[in-house]
PDB file of N, CA and C in Angstrom:
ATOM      1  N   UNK A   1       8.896 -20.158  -4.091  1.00  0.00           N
ATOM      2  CA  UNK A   1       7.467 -20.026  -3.943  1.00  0.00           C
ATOM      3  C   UNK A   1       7.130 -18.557  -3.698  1.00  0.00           C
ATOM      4  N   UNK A   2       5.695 -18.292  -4.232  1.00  0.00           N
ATOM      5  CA  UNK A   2       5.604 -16.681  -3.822  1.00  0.00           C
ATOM      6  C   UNK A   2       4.199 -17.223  -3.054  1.00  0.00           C
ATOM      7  N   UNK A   3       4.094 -15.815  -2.567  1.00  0.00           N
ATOM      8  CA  UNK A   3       2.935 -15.130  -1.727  1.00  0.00           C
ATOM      9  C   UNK A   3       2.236 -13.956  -2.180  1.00  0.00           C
ATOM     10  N   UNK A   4       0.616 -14.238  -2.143  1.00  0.00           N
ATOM     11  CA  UNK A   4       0.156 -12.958  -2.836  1.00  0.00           C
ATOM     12  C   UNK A   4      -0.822 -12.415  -1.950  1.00  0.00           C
ATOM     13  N   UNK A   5      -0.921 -11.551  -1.780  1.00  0.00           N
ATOM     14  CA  UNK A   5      -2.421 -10.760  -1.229  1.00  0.00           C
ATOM     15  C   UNK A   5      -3.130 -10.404  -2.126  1.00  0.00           C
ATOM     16  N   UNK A   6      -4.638 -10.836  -1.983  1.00  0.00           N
ATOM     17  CA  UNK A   6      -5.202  -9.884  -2.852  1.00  0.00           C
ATOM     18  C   UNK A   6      -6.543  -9.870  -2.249  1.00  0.00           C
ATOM     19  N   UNK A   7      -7.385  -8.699  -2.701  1.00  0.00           N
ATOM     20  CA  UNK A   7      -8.615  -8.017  -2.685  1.00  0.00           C
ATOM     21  C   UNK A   7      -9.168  -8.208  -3.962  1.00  0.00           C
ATOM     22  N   UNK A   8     -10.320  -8.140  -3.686  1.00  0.00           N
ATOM     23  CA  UNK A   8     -11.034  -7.934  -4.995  1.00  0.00           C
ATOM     24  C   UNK A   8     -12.481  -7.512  -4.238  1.00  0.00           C
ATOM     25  N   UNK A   9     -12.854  -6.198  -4.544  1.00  0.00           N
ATOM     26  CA  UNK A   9     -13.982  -4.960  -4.179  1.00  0.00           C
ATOM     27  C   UNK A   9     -14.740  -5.146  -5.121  1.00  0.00           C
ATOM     28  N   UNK A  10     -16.097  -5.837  -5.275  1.00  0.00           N
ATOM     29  CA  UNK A  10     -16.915  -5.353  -6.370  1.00  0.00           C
ATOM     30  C   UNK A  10     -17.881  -4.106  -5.983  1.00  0.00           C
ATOM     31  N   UNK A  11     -18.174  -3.504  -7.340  1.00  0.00           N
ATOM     32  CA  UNK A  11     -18.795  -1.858  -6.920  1.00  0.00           C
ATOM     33  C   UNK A  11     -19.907  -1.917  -8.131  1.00  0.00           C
ATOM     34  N   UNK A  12     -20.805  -1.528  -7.727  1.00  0.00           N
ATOM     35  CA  UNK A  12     -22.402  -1.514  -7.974  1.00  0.00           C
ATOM     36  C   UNK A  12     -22.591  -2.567  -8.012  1.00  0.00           C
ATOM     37  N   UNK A  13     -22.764  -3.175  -6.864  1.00  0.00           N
ATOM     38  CA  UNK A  13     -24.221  -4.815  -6.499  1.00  0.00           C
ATOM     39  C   UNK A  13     -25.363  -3.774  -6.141  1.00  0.00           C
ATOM     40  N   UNK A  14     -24.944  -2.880  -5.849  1.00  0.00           N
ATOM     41  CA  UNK A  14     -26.901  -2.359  -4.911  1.00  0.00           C
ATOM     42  C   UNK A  14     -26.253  -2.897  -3.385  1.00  0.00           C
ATOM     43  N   UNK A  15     -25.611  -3.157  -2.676  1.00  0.00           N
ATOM     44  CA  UNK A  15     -24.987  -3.452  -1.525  1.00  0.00           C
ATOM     45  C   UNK A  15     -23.920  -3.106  -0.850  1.00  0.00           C
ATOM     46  N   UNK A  16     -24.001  -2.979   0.226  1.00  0.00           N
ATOM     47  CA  UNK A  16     -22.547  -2.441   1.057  1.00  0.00           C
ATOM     48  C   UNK A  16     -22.430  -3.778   1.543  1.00  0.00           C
ATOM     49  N   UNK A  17     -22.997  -5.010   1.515  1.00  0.00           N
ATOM     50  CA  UNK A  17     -22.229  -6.227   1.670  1.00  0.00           C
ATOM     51  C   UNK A  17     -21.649  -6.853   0.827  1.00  0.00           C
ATOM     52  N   UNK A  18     -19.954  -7.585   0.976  1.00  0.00           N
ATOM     53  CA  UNK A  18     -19.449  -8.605   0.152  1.00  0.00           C
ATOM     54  C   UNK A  18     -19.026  -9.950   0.280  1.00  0.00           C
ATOM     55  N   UNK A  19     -19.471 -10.173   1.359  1.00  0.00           N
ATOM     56  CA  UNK A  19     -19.050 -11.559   1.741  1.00  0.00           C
ATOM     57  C   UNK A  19     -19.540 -12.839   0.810  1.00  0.00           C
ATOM     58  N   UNK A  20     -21.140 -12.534   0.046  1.00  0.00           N
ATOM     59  CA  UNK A  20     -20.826 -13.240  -1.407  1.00  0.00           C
ATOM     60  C   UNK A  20     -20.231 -13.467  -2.279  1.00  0.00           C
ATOM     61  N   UNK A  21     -19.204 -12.075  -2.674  1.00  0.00           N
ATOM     62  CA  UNK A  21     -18.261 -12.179  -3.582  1.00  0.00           C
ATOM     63  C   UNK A  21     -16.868 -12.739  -2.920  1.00  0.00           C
ATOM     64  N   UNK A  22     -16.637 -12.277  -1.839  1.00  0.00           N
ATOM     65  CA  UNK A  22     -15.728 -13.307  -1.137  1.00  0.00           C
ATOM     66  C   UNK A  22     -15.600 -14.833  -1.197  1.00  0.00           C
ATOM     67  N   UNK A  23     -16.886 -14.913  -0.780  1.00  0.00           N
ATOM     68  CA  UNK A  23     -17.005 -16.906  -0.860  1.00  0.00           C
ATOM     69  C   UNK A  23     -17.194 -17.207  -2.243  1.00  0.00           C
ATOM     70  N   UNK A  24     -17.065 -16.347  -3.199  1.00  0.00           N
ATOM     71  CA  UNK A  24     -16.736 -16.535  -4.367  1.00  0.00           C
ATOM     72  C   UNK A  24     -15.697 -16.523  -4.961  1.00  0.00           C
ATOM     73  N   UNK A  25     -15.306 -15.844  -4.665  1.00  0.00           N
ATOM     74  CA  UNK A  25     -13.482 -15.803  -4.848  1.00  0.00           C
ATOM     75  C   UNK A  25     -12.753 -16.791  -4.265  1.00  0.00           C
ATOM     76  N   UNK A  26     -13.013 -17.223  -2.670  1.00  0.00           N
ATOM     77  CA  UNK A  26     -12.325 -18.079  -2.083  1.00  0.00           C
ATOM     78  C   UNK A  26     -12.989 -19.510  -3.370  1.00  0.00           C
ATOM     79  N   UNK A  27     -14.078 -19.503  -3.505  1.00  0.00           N
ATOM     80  CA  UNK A  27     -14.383 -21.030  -3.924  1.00  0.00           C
ATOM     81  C   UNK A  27     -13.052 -21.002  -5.434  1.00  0.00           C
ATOM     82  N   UNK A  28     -12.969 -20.101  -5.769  1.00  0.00           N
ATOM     83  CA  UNK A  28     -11.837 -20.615  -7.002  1.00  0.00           C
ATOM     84  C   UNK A  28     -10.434 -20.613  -6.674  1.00  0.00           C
ATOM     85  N   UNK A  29     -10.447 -20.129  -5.565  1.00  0.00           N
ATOM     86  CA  UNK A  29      -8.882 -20.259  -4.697  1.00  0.00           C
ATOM     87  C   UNK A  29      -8.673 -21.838  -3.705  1.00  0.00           C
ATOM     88  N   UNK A  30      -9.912 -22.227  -3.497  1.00  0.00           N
ATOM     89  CA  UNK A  30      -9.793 -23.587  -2.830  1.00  0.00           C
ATOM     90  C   UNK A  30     -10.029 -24.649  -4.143  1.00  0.00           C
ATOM     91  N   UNK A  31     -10.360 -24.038  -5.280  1.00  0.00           N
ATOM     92  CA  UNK A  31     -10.164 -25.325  -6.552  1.00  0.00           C
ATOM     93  C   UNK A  31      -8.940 -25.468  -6.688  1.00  0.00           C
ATOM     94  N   UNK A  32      -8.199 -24.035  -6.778  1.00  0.00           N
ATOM     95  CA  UNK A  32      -6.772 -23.979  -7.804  1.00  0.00           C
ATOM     96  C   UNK A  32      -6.121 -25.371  -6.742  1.00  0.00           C
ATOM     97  N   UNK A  33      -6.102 -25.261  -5.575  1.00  0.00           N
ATOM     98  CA  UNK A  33      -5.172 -26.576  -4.555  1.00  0.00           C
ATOM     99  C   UNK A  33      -4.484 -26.040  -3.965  1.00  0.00           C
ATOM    100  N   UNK A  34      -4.743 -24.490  -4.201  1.00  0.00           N
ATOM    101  CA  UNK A  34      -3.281 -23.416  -3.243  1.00  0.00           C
ATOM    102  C   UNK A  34      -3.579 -23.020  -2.067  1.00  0.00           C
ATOM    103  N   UNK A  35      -2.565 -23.106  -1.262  1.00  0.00           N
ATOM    104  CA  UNK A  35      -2.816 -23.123   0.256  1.00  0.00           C
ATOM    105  C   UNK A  35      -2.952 -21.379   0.426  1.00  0.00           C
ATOM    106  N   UNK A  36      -4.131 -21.407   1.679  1.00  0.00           N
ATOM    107  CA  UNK A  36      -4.702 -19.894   1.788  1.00  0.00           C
ATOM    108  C   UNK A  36      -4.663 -19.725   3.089  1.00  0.00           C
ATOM    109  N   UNK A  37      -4.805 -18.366   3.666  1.00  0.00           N
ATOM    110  CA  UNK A  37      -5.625 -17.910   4.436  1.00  0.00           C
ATOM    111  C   UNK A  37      -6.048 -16.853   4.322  1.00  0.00           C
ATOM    112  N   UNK A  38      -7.494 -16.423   4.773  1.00  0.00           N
ATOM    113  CA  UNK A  38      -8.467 -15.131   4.890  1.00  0.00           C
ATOM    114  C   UNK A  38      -8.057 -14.842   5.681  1.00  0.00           C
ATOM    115  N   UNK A  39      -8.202 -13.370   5.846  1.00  0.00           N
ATOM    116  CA  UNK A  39      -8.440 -12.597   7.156  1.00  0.00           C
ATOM    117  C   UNK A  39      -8.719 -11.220   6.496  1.00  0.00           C
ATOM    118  N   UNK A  40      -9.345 -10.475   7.847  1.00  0.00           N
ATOM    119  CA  UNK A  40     -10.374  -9.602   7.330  1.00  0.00           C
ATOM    120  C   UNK A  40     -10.454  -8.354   6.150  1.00  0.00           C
ATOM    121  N   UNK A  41      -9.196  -8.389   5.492  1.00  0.00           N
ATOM    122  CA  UNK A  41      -9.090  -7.505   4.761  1.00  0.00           C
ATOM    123  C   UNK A  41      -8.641  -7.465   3.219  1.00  0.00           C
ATOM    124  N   UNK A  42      -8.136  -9.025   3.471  1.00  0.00           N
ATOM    125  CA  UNK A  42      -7.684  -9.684   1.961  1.00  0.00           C
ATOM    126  C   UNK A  42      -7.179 -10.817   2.266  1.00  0.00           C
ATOM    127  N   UNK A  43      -7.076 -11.918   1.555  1.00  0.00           N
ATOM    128  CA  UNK A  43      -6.873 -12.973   1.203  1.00  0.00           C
ATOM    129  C   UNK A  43      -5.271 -13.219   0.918  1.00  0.00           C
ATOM    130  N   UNK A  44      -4.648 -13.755   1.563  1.00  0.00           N
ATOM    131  CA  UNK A  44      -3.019 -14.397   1.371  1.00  0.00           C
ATOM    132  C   UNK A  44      -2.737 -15.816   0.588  1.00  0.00           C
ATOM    133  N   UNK A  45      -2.232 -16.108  -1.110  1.00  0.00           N
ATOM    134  CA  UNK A  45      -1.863 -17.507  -0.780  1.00  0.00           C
ATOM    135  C   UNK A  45      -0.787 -17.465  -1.381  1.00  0.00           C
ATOM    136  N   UNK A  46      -0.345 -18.981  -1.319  1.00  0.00           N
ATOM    137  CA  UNK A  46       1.204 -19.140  -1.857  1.00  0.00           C
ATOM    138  C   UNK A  46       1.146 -20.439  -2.688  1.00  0.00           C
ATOM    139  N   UNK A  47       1.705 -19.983  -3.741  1.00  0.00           N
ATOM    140  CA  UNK A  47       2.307 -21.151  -4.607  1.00  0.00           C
ATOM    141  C   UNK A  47       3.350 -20.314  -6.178  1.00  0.00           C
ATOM    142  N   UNK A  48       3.336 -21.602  -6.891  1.00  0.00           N
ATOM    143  CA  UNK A  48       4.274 -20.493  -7.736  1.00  0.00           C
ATOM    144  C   UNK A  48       3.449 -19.355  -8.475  1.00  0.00           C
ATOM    145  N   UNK A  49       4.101 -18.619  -9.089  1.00  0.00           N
ATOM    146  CA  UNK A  49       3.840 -17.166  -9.348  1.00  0.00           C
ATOM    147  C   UNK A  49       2.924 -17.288 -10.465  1.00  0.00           C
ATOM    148  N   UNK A  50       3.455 -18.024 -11.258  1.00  0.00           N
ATOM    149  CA  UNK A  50       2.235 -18.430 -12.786  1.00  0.00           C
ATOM    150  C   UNK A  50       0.792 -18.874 -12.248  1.00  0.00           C
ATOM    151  N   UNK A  51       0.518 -19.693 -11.293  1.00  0.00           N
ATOM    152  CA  UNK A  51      -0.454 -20.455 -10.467  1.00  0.00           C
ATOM    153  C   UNK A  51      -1.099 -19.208  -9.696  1.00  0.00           C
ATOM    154  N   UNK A  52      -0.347 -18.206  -9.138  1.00  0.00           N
ATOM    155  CA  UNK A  52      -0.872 -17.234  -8.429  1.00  0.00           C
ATOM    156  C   UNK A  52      -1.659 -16.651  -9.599  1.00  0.00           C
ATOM    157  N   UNK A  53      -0.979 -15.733 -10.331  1.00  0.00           N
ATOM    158  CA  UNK A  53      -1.481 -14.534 -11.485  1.00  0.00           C
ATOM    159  C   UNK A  53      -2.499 -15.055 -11.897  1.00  0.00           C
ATOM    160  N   UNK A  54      -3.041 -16.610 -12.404  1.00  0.00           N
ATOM    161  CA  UNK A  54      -3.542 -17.199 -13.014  1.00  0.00           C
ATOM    162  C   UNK A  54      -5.260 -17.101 -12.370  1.00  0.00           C
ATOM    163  N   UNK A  55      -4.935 -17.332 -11.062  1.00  0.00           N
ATOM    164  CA  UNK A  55      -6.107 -17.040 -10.291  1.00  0.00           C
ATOM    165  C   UNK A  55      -7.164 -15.257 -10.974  1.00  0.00           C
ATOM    166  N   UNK A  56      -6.429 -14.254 -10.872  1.00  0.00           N
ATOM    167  CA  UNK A  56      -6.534 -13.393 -10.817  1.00  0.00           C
ATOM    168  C   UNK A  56      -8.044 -13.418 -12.179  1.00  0.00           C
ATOM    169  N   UNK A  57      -8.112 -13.661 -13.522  1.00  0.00           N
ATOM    170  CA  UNK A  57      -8.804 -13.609 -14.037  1.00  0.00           C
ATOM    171  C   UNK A  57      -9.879 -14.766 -14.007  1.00  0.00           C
ATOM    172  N   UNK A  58      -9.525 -15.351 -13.208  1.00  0.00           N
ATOM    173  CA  UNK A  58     -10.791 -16.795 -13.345  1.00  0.00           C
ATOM    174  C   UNK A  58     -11.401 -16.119 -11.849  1.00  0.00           C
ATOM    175  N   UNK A  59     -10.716 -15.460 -10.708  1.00  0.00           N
ATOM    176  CA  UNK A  59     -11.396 -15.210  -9.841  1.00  0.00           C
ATOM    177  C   UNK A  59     -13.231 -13.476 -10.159  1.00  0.00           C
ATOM    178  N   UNK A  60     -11.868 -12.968 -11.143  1.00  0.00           N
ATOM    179  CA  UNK A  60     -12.737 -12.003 -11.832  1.00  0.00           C
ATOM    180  C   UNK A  60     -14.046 -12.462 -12.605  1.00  0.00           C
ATOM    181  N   UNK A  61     -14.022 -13.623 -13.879  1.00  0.00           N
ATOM    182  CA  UNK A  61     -14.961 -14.348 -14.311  1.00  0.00           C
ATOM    183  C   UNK A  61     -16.119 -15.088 -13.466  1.00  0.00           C
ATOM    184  N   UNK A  62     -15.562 -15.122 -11.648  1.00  0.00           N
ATOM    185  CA  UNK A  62     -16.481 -15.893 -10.735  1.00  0.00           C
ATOM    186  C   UNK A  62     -17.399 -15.082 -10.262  1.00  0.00           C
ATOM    187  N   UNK A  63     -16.801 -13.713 -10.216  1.00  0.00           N
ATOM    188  CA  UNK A  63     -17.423 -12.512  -9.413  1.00  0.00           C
ATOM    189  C   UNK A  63     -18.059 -11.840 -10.644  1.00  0.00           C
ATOM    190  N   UNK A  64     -17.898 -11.456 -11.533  1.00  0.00           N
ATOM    191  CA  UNK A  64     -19.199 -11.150 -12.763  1.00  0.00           C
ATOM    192  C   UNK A  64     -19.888 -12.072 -12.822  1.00  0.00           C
ATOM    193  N   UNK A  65     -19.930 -13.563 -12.893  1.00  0.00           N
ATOM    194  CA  UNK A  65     -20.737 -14.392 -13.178  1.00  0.00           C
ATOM    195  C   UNK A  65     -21.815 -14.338 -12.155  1.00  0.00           C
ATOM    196  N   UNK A  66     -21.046 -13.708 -10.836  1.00  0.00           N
ATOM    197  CA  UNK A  66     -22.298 -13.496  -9.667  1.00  0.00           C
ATOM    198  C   UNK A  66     -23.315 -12.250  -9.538  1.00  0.00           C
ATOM    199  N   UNK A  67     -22.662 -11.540 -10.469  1.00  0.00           N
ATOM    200  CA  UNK A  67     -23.421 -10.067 -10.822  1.00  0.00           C
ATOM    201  C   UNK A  67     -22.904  -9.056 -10.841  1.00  0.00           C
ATOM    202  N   UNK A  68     -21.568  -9.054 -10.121  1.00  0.00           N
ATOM    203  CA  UNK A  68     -20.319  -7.821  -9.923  1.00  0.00           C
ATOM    204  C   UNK A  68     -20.807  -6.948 -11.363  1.00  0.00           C
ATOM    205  N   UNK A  69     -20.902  -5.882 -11.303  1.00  0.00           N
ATOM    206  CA  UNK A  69     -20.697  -4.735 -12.887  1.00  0.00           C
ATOM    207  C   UNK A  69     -19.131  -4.464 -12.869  1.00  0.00           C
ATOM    208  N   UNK A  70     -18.720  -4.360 -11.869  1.00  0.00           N
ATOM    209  CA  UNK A  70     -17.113  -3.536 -11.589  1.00  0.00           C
ATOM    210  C   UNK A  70     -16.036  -4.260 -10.452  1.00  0.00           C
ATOM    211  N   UNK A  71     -14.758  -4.433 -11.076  1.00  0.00           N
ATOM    212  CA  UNK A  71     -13.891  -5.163  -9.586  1.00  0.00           C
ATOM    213  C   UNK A  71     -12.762  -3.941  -9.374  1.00  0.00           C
ATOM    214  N   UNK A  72     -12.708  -3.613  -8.238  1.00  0.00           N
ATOM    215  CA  UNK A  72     -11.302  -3.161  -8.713  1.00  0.00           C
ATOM    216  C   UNK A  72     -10.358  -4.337  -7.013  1.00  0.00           C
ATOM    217  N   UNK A  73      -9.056  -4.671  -8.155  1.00  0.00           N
ATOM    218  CA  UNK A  73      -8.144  -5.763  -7.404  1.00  0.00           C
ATOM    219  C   UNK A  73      -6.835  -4.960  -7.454  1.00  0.00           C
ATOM    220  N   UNK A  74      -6.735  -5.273  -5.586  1.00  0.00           N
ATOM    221  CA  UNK A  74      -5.308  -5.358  -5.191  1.00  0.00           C
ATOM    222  C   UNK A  74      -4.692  -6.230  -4.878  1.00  0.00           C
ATOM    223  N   UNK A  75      -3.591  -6.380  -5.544  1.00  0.00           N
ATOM    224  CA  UNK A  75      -2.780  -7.550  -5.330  1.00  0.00           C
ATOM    225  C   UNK A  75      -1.050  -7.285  -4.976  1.00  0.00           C
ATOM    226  N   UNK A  76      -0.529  -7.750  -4.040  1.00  0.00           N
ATOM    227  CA  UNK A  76       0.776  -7.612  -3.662  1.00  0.00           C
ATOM    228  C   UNK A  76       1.651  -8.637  -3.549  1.00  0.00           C
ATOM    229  N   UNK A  77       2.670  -8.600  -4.303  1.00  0.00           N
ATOM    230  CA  UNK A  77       3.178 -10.340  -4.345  1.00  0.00           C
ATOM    231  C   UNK A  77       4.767 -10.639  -3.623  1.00  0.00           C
ATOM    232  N   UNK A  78       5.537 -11.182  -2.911  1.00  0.00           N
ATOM    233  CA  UNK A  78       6.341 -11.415  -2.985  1.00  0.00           C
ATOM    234  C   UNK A  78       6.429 -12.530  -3.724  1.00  0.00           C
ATOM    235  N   UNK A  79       7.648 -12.393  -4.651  1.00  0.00           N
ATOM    236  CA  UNK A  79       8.548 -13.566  -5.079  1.00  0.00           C
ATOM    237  C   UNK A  79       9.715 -13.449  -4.526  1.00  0.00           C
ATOM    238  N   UNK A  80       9.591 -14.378  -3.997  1.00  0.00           N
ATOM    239  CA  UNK A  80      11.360 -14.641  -3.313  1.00  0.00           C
ATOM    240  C   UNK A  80      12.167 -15.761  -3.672  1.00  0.00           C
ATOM    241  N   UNK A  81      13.078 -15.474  -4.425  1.00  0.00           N
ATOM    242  CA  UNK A  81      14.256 -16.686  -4.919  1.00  0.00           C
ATOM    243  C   UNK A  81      14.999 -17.122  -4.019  1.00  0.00           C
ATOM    244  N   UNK A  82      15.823 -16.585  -3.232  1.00  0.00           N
ATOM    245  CA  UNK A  82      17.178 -16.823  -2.458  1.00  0.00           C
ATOM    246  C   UNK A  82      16.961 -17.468  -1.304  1.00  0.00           C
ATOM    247  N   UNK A  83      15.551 -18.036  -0.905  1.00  0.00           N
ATOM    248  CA  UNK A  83      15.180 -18.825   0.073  1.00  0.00           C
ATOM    249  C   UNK A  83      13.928 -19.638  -0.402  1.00  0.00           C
ATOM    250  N   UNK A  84      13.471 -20.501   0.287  1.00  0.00           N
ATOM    251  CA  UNK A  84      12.085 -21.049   0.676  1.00  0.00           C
ATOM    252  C   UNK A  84      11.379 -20.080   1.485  1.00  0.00           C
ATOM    253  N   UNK A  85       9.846 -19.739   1.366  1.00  0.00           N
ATOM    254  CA  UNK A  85       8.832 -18.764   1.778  1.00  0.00           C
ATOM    255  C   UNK A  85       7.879 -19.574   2.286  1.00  0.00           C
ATOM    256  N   UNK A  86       7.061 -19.332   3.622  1.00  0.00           N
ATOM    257  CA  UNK A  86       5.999 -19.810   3.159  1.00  0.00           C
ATOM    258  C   UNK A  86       4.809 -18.328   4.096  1.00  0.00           C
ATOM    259  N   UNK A  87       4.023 -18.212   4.253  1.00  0.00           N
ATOM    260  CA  UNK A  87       2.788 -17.712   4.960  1.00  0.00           C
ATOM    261  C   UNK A  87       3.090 -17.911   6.725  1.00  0.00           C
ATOM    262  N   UNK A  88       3.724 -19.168   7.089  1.00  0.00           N
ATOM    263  CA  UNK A  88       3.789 -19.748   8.269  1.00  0.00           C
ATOM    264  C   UNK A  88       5.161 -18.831   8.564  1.00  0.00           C
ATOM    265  N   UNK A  89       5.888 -19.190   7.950  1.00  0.00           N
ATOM    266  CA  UNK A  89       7.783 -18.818   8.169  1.00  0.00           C
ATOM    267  C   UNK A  89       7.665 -17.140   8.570  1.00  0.00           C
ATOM    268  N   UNK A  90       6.995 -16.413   7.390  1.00  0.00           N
ATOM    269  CA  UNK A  90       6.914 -15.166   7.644  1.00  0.00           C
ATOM    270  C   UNK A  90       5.982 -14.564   8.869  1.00  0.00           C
ATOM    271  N   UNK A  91       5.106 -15.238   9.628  1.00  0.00           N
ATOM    272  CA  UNK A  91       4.476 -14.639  10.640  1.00  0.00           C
ATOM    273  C   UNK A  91       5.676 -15.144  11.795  1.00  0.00           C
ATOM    274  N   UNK A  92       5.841 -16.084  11.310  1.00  0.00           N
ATOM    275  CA  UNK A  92       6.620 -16.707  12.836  1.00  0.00           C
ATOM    276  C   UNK A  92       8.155 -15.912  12.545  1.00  0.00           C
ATOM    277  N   UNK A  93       8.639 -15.444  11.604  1.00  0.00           N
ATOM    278  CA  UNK A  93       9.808 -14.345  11.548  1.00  0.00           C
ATOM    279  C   UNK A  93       9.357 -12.989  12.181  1.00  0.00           C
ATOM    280  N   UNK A  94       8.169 -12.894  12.055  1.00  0.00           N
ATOM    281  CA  UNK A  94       8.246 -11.340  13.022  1.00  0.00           C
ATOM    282  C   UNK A  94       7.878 -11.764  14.304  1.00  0.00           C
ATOM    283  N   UNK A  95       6.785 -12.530  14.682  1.00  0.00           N
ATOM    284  CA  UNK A  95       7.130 -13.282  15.920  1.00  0.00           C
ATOM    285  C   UNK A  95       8.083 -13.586  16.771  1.00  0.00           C
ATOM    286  N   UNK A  96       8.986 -13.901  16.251  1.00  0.00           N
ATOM    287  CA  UNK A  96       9.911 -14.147  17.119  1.00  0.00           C
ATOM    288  C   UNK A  96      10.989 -12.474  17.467  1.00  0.00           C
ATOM    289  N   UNK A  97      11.076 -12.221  16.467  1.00  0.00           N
ATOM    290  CA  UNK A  97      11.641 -10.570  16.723  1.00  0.00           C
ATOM    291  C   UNK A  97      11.157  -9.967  18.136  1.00  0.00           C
ATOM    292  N   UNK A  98       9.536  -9.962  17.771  1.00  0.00           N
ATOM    293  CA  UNK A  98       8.705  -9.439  18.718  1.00  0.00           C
ATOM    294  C   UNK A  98       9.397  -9.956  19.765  1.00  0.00           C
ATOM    295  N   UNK A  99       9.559 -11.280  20.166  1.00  0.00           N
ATOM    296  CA  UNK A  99       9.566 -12.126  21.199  1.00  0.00           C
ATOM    297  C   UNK A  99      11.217 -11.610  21.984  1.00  0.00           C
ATOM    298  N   UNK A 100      12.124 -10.683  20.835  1.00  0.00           N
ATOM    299  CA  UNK A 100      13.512 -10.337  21.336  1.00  0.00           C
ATOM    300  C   UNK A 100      13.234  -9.271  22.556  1.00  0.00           C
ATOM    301  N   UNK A 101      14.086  -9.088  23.487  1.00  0.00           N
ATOM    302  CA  UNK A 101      14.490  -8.180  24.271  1.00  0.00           C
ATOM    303  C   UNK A 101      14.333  -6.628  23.546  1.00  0.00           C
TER     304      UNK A 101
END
């Protein structure tokens, strides 16, 4: 399973707010069925990698359709083979580090 971060900045609404284009983006990330979480700076989800990428242009088509002129997207992915991943495993792996002597 992978994990992706991503952003997506739209530039010329006439606004320094985006939380429309956010709840726009999230609404095609809660269709796909892939497990998420927000937080304040970009968006984390996980599933397989084809399912991830896939998002990427239907989330773009949601945010022009809302008026976006311009996106620019960051996206950062682990794919990891040699284990099971999830969003949960990896917070609670540095967690517990933290938690060492």
């Amino acid at each position: 399973m992978a994990i992706m971060a991503i952003s997506v900045t739209p530039i010329g609404t006439g606004s320094t707010g985006v939380g429309e284009f956010v709840a726009g983006a999230l609404s095609v990330i809660e269709r796909s069925g892939l497990r998420y979480e927000l937080n304040a700076m970009h968006t984390v989800v996980e599933g397989d990698l084809a399912a991830l990428m896939a998002l990427v242009p239907e989330i773009h088509a949601a945010l022009f359709a809302k008026g976006a002129r311009r996106l620019s997207t960051v996206i950062k992915v682990d794919d990891r083979r040699d284990t099971p991943s999830t969003i949960e495993a990896k917070v609670r792996s540095v967690r517990a580090r933290m938690a060492r002597p």
